[in-house]
N, C-alpha and C. Protein backbone atom coordinates (compact mmCIF):
# COMPACT_ATOMS: atom_id res chain seq x y z
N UNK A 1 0.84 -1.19 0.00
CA UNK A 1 0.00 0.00 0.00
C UNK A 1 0.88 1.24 0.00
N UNK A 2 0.64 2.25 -0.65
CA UNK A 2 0.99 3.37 -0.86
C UNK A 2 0.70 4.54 0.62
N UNK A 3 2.15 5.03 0.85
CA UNK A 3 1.49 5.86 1.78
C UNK A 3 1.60 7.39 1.35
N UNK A 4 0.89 8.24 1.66
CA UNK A 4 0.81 9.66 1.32
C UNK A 4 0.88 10.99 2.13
N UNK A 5 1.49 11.85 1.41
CA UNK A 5 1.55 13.00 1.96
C UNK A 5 0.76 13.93 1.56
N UNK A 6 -0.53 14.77 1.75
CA UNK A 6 -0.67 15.80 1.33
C UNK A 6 -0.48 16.94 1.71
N UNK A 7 -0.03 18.11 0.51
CA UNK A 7 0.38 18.92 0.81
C UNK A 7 -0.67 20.19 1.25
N UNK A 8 -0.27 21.50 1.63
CA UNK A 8 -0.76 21.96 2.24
C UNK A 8 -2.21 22.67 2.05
N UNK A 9 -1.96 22.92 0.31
CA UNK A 9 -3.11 23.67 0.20
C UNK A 9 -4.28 22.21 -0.79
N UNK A 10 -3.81 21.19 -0.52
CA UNK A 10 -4.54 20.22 -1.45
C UNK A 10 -5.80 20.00 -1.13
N UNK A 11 -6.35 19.89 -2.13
CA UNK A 11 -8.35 19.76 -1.76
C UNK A 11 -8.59 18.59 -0.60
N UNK A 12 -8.79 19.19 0.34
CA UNK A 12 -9.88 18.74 1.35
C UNK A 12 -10.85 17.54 1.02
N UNK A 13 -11.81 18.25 -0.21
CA UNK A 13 -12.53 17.41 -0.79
C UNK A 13 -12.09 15.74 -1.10
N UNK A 14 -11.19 15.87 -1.94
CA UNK A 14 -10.41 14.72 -2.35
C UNK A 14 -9.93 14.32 -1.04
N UNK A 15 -8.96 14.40 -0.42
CA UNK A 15 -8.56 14.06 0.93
C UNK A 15 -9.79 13.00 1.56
N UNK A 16 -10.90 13.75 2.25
CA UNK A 16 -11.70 13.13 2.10
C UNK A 16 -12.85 12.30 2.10
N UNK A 17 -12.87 12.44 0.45
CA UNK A 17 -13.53 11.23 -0.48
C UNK A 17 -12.19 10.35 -0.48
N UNK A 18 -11.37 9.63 -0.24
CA UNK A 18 -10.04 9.10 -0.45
C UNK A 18 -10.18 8.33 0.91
N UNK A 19 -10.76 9.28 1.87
CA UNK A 19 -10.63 8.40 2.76
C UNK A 19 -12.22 7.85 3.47
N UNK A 20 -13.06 8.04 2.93
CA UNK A 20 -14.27 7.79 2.87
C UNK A 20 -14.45 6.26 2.18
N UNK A 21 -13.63 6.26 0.70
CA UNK A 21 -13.64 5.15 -0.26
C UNK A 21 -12.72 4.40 0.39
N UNK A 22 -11.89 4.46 0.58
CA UNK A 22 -10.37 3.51 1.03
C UNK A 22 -9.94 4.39 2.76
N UNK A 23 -10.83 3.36 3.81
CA UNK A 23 -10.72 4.13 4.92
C UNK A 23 -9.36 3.65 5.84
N UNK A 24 -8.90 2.64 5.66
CA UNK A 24 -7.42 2.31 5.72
C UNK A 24 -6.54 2.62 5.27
N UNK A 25 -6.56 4.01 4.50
CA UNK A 25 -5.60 4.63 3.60
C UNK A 25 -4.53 5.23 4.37
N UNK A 26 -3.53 5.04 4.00
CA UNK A 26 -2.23 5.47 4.94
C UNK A 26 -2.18 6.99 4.09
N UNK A 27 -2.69 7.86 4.91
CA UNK A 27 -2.92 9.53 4.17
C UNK A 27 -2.73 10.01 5.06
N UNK A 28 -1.87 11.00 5.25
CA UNK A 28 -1.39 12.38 6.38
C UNK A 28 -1.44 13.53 5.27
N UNK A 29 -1.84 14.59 6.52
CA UNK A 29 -1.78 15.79 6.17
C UNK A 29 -0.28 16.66 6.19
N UNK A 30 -0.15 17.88 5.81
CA UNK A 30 1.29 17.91 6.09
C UNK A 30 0.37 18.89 7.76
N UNK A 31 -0.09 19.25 7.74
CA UNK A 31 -1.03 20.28 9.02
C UNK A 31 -0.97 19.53 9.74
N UNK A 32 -0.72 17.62 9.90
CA UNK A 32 -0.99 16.89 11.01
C UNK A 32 0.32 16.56 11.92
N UNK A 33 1.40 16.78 10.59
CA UNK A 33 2.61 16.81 11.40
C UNK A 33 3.89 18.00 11.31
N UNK A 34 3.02 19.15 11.29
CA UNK A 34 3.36 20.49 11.81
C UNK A 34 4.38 20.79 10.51
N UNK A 35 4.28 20.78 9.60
CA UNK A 35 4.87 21.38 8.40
C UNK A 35 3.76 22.04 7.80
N UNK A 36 2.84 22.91 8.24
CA UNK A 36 2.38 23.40 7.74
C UNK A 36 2.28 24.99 7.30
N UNK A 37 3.83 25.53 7.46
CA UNK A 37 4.15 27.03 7.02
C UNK A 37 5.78 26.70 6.73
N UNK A 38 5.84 25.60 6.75
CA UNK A 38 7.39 25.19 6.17
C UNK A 38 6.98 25.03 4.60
N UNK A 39 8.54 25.30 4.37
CA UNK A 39 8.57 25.61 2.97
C UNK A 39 8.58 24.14 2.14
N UNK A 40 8.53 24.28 0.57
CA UNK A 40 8.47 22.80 0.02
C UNK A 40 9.27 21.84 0.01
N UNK A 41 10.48 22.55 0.08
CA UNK A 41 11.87 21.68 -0.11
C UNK A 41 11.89 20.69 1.56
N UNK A 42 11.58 21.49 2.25
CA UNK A 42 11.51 21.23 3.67
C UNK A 42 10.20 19.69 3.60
N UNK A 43 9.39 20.15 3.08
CA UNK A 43 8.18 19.24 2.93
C UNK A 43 8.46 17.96 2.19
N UNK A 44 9.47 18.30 1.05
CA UNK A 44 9.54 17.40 0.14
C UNK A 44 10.74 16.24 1.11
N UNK A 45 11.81 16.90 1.57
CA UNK A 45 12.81 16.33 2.67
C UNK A 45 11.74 14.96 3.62
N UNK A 46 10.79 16.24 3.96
CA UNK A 46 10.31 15.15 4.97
C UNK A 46 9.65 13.80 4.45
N UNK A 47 9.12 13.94 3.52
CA UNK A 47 8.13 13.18 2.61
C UNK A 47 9.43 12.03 2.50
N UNK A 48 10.35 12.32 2.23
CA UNK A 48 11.49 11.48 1.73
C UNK A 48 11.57 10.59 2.80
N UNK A 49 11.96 11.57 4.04
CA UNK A 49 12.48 10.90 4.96
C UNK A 49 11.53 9.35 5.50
N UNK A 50 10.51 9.97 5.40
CA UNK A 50 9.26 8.95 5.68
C UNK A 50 8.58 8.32 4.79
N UNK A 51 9.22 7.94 3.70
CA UNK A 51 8.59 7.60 2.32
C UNK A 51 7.47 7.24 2.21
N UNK A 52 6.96 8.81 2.25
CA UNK A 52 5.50 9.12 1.58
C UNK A 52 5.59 9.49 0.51
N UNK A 53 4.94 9.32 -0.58
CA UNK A 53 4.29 10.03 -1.85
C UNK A 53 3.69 11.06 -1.19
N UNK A 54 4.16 12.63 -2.07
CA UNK A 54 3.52 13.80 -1.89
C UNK A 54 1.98 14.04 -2.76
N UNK A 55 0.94 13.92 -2.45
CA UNK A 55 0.20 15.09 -2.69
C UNK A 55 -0.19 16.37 -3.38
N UNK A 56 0.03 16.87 -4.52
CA UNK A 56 0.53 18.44 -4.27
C UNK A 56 -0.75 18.98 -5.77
N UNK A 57 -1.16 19.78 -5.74
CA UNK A 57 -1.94 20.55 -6.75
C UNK A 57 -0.49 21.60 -7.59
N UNK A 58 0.25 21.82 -6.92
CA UNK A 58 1.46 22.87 -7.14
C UNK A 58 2.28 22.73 -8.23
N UNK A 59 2.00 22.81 -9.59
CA UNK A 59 2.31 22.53 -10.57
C UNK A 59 3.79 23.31 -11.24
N UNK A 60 3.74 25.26 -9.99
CA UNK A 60 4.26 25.78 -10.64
C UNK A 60 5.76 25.57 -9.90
N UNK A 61 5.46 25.17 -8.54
CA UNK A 61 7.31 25.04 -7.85
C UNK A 61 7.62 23.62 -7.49
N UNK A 62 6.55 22.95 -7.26
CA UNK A 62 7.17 21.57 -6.36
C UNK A 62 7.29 20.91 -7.29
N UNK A 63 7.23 20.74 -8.31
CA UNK A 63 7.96 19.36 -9.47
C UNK A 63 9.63 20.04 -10.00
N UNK A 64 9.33 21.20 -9.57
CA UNK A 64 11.14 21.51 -9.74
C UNK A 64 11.67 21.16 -8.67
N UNK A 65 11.38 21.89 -7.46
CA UNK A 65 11.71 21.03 -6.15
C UNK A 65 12.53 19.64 -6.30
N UNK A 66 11.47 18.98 -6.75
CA UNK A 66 11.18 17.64 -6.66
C UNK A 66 12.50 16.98 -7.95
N UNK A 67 12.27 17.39 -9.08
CA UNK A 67 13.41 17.26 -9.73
C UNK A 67 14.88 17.78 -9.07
N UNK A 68 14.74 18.82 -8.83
CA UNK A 68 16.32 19.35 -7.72
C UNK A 68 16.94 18.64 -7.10
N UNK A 69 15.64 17.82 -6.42
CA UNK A 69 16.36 16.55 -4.83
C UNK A 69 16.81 15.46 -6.29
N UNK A 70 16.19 15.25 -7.06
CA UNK A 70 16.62 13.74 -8.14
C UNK A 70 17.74 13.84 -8.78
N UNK A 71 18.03 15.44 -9.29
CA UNK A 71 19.42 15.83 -9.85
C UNK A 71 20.65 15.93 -9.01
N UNK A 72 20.41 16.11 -7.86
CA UNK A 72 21.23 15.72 -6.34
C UNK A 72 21.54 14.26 -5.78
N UNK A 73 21.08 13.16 -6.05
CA UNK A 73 20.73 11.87 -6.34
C UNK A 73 20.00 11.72 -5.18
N UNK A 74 19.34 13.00 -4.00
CA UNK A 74 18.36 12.99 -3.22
C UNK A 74 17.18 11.93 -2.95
N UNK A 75 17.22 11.28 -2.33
CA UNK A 75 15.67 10.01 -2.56
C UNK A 75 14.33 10.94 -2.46
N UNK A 76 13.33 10.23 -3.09
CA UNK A 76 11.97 10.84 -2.88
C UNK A 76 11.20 9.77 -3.37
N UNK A 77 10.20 9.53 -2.80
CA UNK A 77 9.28 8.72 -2.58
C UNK A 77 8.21 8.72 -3.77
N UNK A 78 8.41 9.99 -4.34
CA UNK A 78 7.33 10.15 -5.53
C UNK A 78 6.44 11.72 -5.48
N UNK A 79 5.83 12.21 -6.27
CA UNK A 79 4.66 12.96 -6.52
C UNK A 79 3.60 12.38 -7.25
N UNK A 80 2.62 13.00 -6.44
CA UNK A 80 1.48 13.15 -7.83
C UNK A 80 1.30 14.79 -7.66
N UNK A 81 1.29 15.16 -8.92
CA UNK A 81 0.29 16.27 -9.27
C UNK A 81 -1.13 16.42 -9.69
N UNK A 82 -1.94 16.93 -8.82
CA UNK A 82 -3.10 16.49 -9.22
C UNK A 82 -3.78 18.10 -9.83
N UNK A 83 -3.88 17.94 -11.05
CA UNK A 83 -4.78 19.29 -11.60
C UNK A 83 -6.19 20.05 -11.15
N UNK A 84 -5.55 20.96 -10.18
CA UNK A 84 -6.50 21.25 -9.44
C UNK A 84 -8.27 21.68 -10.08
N UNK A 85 -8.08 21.30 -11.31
CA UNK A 85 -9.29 21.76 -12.23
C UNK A 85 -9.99 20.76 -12.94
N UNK A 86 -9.76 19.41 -11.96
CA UNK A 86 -9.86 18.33 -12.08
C UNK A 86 -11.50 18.44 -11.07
N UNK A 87 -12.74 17.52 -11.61
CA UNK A 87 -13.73 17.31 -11.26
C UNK A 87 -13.12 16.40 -10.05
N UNK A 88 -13.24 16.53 -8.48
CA UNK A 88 -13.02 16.14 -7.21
C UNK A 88 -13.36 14.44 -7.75
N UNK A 89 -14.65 13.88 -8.02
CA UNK A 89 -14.74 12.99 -8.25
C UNK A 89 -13.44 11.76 -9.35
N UNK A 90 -13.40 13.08 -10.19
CA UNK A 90 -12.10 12.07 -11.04
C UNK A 90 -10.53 12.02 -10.33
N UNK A 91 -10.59 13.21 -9.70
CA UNK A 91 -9.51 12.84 -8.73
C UNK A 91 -9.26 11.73 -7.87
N UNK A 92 -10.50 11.52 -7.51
CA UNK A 92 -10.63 10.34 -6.12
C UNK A 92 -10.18 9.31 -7.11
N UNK A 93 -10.95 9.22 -8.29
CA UNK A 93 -11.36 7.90 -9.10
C UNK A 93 -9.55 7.68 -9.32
N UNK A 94 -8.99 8.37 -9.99
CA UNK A 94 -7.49 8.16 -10.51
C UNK A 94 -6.75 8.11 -9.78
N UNK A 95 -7.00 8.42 -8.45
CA UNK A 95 -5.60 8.29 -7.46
C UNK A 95 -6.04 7.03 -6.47
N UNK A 96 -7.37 6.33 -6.47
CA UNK A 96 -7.53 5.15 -6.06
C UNK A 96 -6.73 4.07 -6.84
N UNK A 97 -7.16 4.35 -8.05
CA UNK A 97 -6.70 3.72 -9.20
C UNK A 97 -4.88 3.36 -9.20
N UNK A 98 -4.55 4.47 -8.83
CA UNK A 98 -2.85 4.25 -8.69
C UNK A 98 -2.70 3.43 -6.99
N UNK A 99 -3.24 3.70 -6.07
CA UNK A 99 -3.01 3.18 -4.54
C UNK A 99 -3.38 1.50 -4.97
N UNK A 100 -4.41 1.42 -5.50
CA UNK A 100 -4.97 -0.11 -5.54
C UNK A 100 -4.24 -0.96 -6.56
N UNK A 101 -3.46 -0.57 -7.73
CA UNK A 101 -3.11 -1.08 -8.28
C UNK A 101 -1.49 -0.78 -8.89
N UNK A 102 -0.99 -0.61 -8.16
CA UNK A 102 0.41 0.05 -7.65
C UNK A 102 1.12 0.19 -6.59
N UNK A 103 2.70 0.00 -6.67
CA UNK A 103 3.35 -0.64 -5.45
C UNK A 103 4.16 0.54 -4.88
N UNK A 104 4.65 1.12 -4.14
CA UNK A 104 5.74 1.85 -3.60
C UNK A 104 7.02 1.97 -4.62
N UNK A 105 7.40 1.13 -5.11
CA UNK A 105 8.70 1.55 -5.12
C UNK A 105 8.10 1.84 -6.81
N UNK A 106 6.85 1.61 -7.59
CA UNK A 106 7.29 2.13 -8.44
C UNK A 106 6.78 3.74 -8.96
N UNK A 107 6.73 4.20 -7.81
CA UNK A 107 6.78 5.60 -7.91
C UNK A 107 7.98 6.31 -7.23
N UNK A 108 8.79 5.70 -6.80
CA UNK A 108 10.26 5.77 -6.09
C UNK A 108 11.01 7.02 -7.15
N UNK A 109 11.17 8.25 -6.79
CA UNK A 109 12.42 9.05 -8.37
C UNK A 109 11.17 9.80 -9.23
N UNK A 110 10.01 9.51 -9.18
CA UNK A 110 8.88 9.98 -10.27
C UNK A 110 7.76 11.13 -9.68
N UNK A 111 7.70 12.17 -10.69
CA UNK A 111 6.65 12.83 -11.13
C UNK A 111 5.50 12.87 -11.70
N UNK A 112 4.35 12.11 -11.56
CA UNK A 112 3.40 11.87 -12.43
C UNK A 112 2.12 13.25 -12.36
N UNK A 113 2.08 13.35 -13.14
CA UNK A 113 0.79 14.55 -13.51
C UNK A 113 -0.51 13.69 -13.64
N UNK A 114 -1.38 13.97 -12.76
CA UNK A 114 -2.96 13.46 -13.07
C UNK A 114 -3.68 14.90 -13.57
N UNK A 115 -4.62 14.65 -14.68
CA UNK A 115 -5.60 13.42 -14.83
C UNK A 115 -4.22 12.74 -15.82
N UNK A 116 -4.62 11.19 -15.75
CA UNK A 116 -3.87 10.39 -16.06
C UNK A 116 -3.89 10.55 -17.70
């Protein structure tokens, strides 16, 4: 099972419906473990440290971030980007879709952009 980080400003909504559908979902907030006015790099560190998959709607800084730590040979656990202009429902639908049928390590180094 996939575990997750979301980031700070990520829909609620989705959050959840995520955990409504899949209530054993290994999902933290970053607000639950006090990174929540820390910066991304800081966020992305932690995510690492605890290999979570990040969370993030943040299309315009955290996938550079996120590439930065990979060009550093930095570990990271993964992103999703989820397009915040994404119908809440297809969000849930596509990121179940990756938890249920997808393993940890192979989002290990990766950036994926949803909608899929």
């Amino acid at each position: 099972m996939l575990s997750l980080l979301s980031d700070e400003n990520f829909n609620g909504d989705v959050v959840r419906g995520l955990l409504l559908r899949s209530p054993s979902l290994d999902l933290i907030r970053v607000q639950d473990v006090g990174l929540r006015q820390v910066d991304d790099v800081e966020i992305l560190a932690w995510a690492a440290m605890n290999d979570r998959i990040l969370l993030t709607h943040d299309r315009a800084t955290m996938p550079d971030f996120a590439y930065a730590r990979l060009t550093k040979a930095e570990p990271m656990a993964g992103m999703f980007v989820v397009n915040d202009r994404m119908p809440i429902r297809q969000a849930i639908d596509e990121l179940l879709l990756l938890l249920d049928y997808s393993e940890p390590a192979e989002w290990k180094g990766t950036v994926l952009y949803l909608p899929l």
